[in-house]
PDB file of N, CA and C in Angstrom:
ATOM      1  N   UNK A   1     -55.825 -87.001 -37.085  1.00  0.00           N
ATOM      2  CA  UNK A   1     -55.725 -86.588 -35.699  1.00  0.00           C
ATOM      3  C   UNK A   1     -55.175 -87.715 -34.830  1.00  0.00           C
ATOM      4  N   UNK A   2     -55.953 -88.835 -34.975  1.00  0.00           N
ATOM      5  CA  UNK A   2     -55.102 -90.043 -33.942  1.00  0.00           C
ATOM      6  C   UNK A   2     -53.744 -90.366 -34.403  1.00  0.00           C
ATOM      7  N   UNK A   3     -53.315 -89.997 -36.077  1.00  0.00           N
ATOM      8  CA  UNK A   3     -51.792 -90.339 -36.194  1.00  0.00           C
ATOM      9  C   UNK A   3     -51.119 -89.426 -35.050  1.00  0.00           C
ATOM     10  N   UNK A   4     -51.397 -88.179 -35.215  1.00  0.00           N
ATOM     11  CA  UNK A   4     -50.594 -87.231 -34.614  1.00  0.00           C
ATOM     12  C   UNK A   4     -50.623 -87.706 -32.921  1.00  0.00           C
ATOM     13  N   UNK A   5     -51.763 -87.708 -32.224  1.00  0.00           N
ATOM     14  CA  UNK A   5     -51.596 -88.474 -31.119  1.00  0.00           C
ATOM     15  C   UNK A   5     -50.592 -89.020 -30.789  1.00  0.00           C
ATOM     16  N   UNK A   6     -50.826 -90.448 -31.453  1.00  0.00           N
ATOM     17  CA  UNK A   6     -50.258 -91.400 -31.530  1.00  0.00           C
ATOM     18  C   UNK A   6     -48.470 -91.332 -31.583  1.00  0.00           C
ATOM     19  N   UNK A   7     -48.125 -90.644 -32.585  1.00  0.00           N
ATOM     20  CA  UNK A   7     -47.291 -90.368 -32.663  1.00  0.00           C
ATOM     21  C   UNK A   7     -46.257 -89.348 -31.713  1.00  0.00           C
ATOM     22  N   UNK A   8     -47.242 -88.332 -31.367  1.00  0.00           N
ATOM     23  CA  UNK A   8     -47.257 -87.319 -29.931  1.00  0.00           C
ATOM     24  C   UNK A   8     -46.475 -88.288 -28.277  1.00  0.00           C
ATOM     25  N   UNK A   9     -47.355 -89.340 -27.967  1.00  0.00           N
ATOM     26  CA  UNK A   9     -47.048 -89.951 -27.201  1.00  0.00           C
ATOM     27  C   UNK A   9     -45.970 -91.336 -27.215  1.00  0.00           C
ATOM     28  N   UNK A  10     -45.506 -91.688 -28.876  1.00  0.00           N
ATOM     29  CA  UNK A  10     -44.236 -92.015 -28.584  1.00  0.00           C
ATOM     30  C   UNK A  10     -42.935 -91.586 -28.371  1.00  0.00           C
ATOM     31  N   UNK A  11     -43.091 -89.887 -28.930  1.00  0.00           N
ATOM     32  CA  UNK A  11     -42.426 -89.104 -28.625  1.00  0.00           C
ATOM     33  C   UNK A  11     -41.815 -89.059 -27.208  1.00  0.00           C
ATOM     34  N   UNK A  12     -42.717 -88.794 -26.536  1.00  0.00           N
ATOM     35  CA  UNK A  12     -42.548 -88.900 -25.096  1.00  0.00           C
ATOM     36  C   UNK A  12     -42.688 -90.004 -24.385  1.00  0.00           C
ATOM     37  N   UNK A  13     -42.770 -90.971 -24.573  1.00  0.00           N
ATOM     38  CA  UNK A  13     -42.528 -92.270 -24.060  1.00  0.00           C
ATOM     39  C   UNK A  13     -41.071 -92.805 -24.269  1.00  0.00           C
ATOM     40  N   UNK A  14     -39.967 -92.416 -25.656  1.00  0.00           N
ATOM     41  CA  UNK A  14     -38.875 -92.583 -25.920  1.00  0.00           C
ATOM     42  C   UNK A  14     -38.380 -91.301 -25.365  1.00  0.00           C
ATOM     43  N   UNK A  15     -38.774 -90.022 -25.439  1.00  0.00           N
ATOM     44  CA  UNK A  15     -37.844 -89.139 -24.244  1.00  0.00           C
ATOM     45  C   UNK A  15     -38.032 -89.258 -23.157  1.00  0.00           C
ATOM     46  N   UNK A  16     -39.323 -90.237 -22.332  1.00  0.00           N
ATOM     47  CA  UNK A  16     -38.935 -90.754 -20.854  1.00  0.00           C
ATOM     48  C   UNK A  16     -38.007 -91.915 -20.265  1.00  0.00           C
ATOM     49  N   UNK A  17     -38.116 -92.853 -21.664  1.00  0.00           N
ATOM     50  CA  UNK A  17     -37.010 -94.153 -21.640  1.00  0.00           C
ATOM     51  C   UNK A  17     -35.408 -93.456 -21.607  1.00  0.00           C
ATOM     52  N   UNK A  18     -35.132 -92.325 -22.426  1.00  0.00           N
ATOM     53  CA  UNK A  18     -34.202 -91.963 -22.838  1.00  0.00           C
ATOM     54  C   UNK A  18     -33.276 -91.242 -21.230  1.00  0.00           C
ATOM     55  N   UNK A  19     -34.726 -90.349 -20.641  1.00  0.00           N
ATOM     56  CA  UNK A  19     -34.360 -89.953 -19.438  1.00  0.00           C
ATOM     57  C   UNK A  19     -34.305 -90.956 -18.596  1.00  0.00           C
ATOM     58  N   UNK A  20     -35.039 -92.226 -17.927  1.00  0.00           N
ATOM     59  CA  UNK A  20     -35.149 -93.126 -17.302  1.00  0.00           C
ATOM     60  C   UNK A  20     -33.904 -93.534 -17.157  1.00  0.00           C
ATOM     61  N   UNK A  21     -32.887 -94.184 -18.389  1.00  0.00           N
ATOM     62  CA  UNK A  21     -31.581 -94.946 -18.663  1.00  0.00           C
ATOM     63  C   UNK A  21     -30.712 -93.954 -17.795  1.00  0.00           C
ATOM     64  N   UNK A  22     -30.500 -92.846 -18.302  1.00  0.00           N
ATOM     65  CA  UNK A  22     -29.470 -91.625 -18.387  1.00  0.00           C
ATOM     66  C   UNK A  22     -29.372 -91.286 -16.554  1.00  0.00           C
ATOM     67  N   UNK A  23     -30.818 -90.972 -16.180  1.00  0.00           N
ATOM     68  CA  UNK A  23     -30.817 -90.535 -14.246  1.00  0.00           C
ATOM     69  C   UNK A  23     -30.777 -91.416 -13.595  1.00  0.00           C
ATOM     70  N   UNK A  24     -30.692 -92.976 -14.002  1.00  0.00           N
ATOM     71  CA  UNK A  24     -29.676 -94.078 -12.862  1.00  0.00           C
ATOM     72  C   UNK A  24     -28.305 -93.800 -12.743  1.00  0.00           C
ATOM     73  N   UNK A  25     -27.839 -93.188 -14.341  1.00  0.00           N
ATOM     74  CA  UNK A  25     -26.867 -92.798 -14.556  1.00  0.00           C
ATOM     75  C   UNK A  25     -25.865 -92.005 -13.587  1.00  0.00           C
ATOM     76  N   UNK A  26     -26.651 -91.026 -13.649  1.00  0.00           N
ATOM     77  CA  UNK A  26     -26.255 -89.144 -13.115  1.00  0.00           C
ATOM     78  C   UNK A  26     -26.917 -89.622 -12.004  1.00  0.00           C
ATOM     79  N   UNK A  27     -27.868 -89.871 -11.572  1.00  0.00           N
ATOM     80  CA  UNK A  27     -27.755 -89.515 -10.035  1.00  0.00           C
ATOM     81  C   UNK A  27     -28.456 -88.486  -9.349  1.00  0.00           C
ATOM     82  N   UNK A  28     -29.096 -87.792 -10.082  1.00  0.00           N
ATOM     83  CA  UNK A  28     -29.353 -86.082 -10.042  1.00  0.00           C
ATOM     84  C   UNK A  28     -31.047 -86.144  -9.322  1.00  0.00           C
ATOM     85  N   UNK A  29     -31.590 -85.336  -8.726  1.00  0.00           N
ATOM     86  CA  UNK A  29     -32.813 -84.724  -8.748  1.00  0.00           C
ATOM     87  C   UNK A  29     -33.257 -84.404  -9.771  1.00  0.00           C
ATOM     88  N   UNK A  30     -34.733 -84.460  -9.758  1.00  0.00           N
ATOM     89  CA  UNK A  30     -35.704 -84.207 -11.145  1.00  0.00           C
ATOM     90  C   UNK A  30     -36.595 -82.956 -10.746  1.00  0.00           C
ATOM     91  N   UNK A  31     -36.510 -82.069 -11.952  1.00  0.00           N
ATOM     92  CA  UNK A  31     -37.828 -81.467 -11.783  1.00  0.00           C
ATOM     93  C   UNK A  31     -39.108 -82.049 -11.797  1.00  0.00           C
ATOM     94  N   UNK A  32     -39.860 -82.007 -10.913  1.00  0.00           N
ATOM     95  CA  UNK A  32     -41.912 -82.369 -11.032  1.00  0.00           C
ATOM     96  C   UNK A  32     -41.613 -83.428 -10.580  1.00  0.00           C
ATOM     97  N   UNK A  33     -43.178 -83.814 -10.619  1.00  0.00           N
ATOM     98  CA  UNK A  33     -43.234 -85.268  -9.819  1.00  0.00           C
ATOM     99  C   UNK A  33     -42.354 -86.601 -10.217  1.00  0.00           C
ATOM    100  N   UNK A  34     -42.663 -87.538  -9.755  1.00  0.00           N
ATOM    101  CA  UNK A  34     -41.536 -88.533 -10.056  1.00  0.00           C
ATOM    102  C   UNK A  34     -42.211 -89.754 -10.724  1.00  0.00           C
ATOM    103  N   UNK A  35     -43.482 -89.492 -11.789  1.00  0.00           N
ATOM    104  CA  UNK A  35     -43.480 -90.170 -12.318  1.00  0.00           C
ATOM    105  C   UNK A  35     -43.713 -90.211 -13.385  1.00  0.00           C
ATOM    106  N   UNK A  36     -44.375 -90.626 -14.724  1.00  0.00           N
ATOM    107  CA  UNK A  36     -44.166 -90.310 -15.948  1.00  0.00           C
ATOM    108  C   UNK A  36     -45.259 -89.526 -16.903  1.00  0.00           C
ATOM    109  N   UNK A  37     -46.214 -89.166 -16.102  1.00  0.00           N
ATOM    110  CA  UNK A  37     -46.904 -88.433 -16.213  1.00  0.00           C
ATOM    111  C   UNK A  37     -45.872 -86.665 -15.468  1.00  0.00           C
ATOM    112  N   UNK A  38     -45.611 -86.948 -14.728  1.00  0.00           N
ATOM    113  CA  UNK A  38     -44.823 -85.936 -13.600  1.00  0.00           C
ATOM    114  C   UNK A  38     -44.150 -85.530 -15.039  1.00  0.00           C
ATOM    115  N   UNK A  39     -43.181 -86.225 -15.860  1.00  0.00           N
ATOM    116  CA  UNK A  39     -41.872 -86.350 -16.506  1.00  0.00           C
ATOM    117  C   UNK A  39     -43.075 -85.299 -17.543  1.00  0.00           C
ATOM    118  N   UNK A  40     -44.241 -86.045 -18.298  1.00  0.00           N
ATOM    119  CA  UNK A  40     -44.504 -85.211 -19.517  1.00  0.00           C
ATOM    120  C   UNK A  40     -45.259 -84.020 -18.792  1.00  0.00           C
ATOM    121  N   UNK A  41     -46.105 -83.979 -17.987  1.00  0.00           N
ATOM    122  CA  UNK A  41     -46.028 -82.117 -17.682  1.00  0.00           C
ATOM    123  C   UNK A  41     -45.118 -81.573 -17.119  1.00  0.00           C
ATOM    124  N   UNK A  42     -44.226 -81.627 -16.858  1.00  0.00           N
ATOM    125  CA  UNK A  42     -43.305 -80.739 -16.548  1.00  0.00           C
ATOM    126  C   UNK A  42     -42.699 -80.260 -17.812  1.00  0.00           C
ATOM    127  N   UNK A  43     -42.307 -81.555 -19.090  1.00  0.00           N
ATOM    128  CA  UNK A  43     -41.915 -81.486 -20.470  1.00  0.00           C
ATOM    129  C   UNK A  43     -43.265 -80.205 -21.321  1.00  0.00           C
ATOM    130  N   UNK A  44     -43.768 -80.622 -20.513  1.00  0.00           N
ATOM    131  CA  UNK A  44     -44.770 -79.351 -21.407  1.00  0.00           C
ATOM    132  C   UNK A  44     -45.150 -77.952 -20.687  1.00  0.00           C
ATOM    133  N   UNK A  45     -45.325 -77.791 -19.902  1.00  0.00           N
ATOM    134  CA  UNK A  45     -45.060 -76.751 -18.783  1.00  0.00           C
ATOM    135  C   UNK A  45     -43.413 -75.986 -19.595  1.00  0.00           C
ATOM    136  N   UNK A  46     -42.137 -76.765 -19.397  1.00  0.00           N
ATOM    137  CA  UNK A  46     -41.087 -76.318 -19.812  1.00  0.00           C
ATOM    138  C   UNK A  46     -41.268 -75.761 -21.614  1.00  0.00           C
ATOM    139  N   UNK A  47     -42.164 -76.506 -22.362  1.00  0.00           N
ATOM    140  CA  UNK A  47     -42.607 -75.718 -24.002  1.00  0.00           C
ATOM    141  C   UNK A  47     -43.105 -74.485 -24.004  1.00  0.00           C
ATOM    142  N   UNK A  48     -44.057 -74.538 -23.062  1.00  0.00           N
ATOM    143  CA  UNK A  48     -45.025 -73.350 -23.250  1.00  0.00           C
ATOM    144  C   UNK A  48     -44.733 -72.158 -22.432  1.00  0.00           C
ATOM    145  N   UNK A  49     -43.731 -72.409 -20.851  1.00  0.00           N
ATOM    146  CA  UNK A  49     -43.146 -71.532 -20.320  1.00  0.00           C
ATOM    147  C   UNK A  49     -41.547 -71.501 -19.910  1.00  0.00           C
ATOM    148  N   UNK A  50     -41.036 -71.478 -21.248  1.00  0.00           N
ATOM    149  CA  UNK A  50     -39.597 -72.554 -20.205  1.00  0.00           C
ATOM    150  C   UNK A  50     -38.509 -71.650 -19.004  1.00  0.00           C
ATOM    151  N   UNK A  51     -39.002 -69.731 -18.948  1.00  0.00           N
ATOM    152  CA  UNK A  51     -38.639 -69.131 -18.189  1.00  0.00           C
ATOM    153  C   UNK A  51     -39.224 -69.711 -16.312  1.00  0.00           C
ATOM    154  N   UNK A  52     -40.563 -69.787 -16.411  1.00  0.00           N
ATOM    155  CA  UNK A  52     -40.602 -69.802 -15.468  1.00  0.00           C
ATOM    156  C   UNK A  52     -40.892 -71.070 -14.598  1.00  0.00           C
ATOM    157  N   UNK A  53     -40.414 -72.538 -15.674  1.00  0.00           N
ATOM    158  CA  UNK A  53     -40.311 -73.762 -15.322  1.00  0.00           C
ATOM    159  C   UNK A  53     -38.732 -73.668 -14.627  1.00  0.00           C
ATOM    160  N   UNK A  54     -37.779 -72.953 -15.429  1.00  0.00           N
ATOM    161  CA  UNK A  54     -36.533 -72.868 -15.265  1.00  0.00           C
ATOM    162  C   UNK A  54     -35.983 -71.989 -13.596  1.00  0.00           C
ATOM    163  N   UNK A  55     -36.779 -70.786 -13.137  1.00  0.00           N
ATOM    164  CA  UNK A  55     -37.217 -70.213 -12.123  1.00  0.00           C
ATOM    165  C   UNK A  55     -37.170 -71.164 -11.216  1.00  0.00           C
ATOM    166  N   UNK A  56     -38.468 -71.694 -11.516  1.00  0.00           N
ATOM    167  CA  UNK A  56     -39.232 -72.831 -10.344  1.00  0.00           C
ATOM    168  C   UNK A  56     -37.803 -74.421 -10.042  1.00  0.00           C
ATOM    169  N   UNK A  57     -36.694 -74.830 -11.455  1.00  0.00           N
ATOM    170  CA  UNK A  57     -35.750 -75.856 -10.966  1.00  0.00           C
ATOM    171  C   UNK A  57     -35.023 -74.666  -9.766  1.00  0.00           C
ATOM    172  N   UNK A  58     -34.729 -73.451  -9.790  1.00  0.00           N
ATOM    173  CA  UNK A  58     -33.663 -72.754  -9.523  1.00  0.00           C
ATOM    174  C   UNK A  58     -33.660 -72.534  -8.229  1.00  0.00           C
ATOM    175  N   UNK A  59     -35.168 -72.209  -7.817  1.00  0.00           N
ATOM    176  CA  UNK A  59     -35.994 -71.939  -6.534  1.00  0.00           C
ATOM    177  C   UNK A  59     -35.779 -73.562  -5.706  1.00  0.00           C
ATOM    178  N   UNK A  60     -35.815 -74.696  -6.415  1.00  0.00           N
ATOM    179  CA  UNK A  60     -36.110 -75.774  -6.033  1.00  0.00           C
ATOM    180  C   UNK A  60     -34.944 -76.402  -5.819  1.00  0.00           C
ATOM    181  N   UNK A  61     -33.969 -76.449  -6.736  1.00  0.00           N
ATOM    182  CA  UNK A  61     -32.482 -76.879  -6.202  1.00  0.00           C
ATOM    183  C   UNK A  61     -31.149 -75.612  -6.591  1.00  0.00           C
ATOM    184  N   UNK A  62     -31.205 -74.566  -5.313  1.00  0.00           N
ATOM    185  CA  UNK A  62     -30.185 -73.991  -5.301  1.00  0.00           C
ATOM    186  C   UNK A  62     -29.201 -73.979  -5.310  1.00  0.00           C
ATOM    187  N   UNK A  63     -27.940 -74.162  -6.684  1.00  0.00           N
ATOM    188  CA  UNK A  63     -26.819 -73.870  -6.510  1.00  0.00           C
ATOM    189  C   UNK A  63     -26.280 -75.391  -6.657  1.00  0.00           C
ATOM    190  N   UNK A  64     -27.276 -76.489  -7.020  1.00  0.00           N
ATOM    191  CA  UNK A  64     -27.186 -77.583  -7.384  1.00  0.00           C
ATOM    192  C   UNK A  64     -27.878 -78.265  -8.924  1.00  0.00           C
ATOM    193  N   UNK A  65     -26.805 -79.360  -9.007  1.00  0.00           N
ATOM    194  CA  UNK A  65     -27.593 -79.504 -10.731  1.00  0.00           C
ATOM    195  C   UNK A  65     -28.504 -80.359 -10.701  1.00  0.00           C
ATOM    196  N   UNK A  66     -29.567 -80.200 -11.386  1.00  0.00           N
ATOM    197  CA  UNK A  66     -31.092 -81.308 -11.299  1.00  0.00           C
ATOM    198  C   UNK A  66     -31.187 -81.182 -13.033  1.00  0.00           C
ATOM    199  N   UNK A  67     -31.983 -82.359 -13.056  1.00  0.00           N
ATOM    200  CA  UNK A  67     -32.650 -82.673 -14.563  1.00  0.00           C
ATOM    201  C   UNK A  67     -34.074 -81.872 -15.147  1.00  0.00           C
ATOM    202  N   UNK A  68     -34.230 -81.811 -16.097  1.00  0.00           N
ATOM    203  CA  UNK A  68     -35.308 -80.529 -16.501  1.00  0.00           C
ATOM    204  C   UNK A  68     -35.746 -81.801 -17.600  1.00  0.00           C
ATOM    205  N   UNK A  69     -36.858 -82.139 -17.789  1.00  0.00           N
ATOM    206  CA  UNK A  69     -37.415 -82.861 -18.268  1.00  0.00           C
ATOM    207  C   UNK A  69     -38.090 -81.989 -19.760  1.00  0.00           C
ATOM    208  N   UNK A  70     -37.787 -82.626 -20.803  1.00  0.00           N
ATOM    209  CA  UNK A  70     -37.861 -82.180 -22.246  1.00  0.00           C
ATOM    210  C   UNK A  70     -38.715 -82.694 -23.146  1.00  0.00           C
ATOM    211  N   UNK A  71     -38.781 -82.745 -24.337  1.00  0.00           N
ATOM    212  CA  UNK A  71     -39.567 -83.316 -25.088  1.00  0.00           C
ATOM    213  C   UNK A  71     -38.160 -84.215 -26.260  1.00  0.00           C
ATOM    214  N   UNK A  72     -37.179 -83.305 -25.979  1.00  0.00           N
ATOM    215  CA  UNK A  72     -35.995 -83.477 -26.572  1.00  0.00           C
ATOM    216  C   UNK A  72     -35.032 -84.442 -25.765  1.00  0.00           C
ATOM    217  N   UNK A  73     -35.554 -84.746 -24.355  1.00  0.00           N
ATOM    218  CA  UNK A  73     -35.067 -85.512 -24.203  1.00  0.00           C
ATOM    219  C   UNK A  73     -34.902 -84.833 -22.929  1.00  0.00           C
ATOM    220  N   UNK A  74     -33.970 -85.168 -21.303  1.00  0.00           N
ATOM    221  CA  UNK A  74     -33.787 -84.751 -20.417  1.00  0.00           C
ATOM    222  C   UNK A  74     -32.437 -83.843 -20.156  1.00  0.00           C
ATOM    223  N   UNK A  75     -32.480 -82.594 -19.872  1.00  0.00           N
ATOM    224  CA  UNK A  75     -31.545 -81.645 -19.863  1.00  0.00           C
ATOM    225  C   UNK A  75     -30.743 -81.228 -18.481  1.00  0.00           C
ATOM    226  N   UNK A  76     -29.841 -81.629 -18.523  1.00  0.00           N
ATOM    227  CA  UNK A  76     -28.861 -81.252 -17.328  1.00  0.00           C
ATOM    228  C   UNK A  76     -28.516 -79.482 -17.031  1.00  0.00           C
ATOM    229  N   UNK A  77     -29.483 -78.916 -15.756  1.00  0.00           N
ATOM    230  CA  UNK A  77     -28.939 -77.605 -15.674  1.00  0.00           C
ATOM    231  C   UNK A  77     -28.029 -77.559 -14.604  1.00  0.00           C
ATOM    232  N   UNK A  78     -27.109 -77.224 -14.877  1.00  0.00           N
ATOM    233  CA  UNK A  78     -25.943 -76.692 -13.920  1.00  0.00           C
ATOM    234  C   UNK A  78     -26.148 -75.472 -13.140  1.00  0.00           C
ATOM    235  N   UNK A  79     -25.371 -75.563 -12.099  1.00  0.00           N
ATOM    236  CA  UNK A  79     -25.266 -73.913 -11.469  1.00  0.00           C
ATOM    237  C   UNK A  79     -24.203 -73.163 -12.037  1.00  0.00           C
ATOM    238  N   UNK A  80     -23.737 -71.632 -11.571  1.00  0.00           N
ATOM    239  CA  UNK A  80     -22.591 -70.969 -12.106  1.00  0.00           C
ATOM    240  C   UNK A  80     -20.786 -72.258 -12.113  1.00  0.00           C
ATOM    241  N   UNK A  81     -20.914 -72.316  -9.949  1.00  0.00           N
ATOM    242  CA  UNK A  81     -20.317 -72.485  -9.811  1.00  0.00           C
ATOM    243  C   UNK A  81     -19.778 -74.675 -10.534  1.00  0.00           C
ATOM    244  N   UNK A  82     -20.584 -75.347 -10.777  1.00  0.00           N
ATOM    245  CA  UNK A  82     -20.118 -76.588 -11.492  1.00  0.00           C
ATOM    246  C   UNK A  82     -19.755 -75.838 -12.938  1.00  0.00           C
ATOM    247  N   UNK A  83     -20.518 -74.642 -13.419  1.00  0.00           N
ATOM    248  CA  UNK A  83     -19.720 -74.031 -15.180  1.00  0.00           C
ATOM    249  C   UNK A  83     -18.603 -74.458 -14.877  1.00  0.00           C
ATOM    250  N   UNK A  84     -18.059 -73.387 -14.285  1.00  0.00           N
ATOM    251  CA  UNK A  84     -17.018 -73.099 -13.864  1.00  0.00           C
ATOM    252  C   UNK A  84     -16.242 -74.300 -13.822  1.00  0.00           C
ATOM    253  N   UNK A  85     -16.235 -75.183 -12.670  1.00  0.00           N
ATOM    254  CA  UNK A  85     -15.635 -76.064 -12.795  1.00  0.00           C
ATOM    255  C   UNK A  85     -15.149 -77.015 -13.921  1.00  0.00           C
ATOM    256  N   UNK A  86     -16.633 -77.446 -14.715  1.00  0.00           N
ATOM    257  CA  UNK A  86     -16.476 -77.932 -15.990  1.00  0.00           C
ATOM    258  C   UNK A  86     -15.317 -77.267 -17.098  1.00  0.00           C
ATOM    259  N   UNK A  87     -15.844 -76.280 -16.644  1.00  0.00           N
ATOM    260  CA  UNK A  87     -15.128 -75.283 -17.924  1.00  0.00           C
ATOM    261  C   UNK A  87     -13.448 -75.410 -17.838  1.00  0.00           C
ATOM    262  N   UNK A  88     -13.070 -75.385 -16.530  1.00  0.00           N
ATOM    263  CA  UNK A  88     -11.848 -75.346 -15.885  1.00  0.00           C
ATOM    264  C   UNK A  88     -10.743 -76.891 -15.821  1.00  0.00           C
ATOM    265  N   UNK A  89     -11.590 -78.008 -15.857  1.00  0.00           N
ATOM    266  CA  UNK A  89     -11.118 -79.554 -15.787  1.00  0.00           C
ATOM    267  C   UNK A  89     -10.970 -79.751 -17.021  1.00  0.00           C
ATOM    268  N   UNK A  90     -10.096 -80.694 -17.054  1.00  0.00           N
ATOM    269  CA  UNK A  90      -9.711 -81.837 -18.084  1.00  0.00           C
ATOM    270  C   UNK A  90     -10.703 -83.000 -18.134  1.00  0.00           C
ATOM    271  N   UNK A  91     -10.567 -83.241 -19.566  1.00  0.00           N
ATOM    272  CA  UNK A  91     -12.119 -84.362 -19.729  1.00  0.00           C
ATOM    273  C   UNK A  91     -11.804 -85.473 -18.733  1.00  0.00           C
ATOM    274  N   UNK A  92     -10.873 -85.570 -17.785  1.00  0.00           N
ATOM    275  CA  UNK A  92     -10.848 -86.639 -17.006  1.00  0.00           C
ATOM    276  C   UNK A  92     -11.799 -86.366 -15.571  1.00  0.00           C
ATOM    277  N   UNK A  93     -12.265 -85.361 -15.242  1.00  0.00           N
ATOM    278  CA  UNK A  93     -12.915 -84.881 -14.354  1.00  0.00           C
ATOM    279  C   UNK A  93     -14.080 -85.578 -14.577  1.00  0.00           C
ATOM    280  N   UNK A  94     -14.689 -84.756 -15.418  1.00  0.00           N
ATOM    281  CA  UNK A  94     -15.955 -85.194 -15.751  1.00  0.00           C
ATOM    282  C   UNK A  94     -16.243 -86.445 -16.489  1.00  0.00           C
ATOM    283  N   UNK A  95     -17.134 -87.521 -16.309  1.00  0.00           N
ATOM    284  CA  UNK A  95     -17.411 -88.229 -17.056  1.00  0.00           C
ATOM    285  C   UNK A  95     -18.544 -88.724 -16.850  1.00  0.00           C
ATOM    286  N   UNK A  96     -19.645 -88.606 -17.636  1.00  0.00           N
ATOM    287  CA  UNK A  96     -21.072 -88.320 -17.496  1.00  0.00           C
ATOM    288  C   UNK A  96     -21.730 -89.985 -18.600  1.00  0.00           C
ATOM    289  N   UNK A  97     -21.373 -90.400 -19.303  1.00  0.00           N
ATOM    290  CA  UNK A  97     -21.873 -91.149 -20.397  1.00  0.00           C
ATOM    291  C   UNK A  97     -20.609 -92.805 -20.948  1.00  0.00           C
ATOM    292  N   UNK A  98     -20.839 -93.662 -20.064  1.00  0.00           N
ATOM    293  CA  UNK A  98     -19.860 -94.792 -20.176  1.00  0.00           C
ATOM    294  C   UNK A  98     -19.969 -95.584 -21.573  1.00  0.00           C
TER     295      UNK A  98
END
């Protein structure tokens, strides 16, 4: 039982480092609170309901892209209209990862 723990919470200590590096990066709003406790319930909230964690970014930043905090790591949701755009540019537009 304490391996699994143990192991449980480096999990998420390397998908908060992982997010930490990446949103100096991007720039973006976060879902949940803003700190690393904030980071792992929201990461678990998003496991067990990820419809209506996903609702609650949508309600919270309309029509703008914010970070969704994971277990997998931190997930960039877009709106229709940045698809679109993405979808539409040349990789010189976008550049997300130096």
């Amino acid at each position: 039982m304490l391996v699994e723990v143990v192991l449980a919470f480096s999990a998420l200590y390397i998908s908060y480092s992982l997010y930490h590096r990446r949103h100096r990066q991007l720039d973006l709003p976060r879902l949940g609170p803003p700190t690393i406790f904030g980071y792992i319930w929201t990461a678990i909230r998003f496991t067990f309901k990820p419809h209506e964690v996903t609702k609650e970014g949508r309600s919270q930043f309309p029509g703008r892209p914010y970070i969704l905090p994971s277990f997998c790591g931190p997930l960039v949701i877009l709106s229709g209209d940045d698809m679109e755009l993405l979808r539409t540019s040349n990789d010189s537009v976008v550049r997300l990862l130096d």
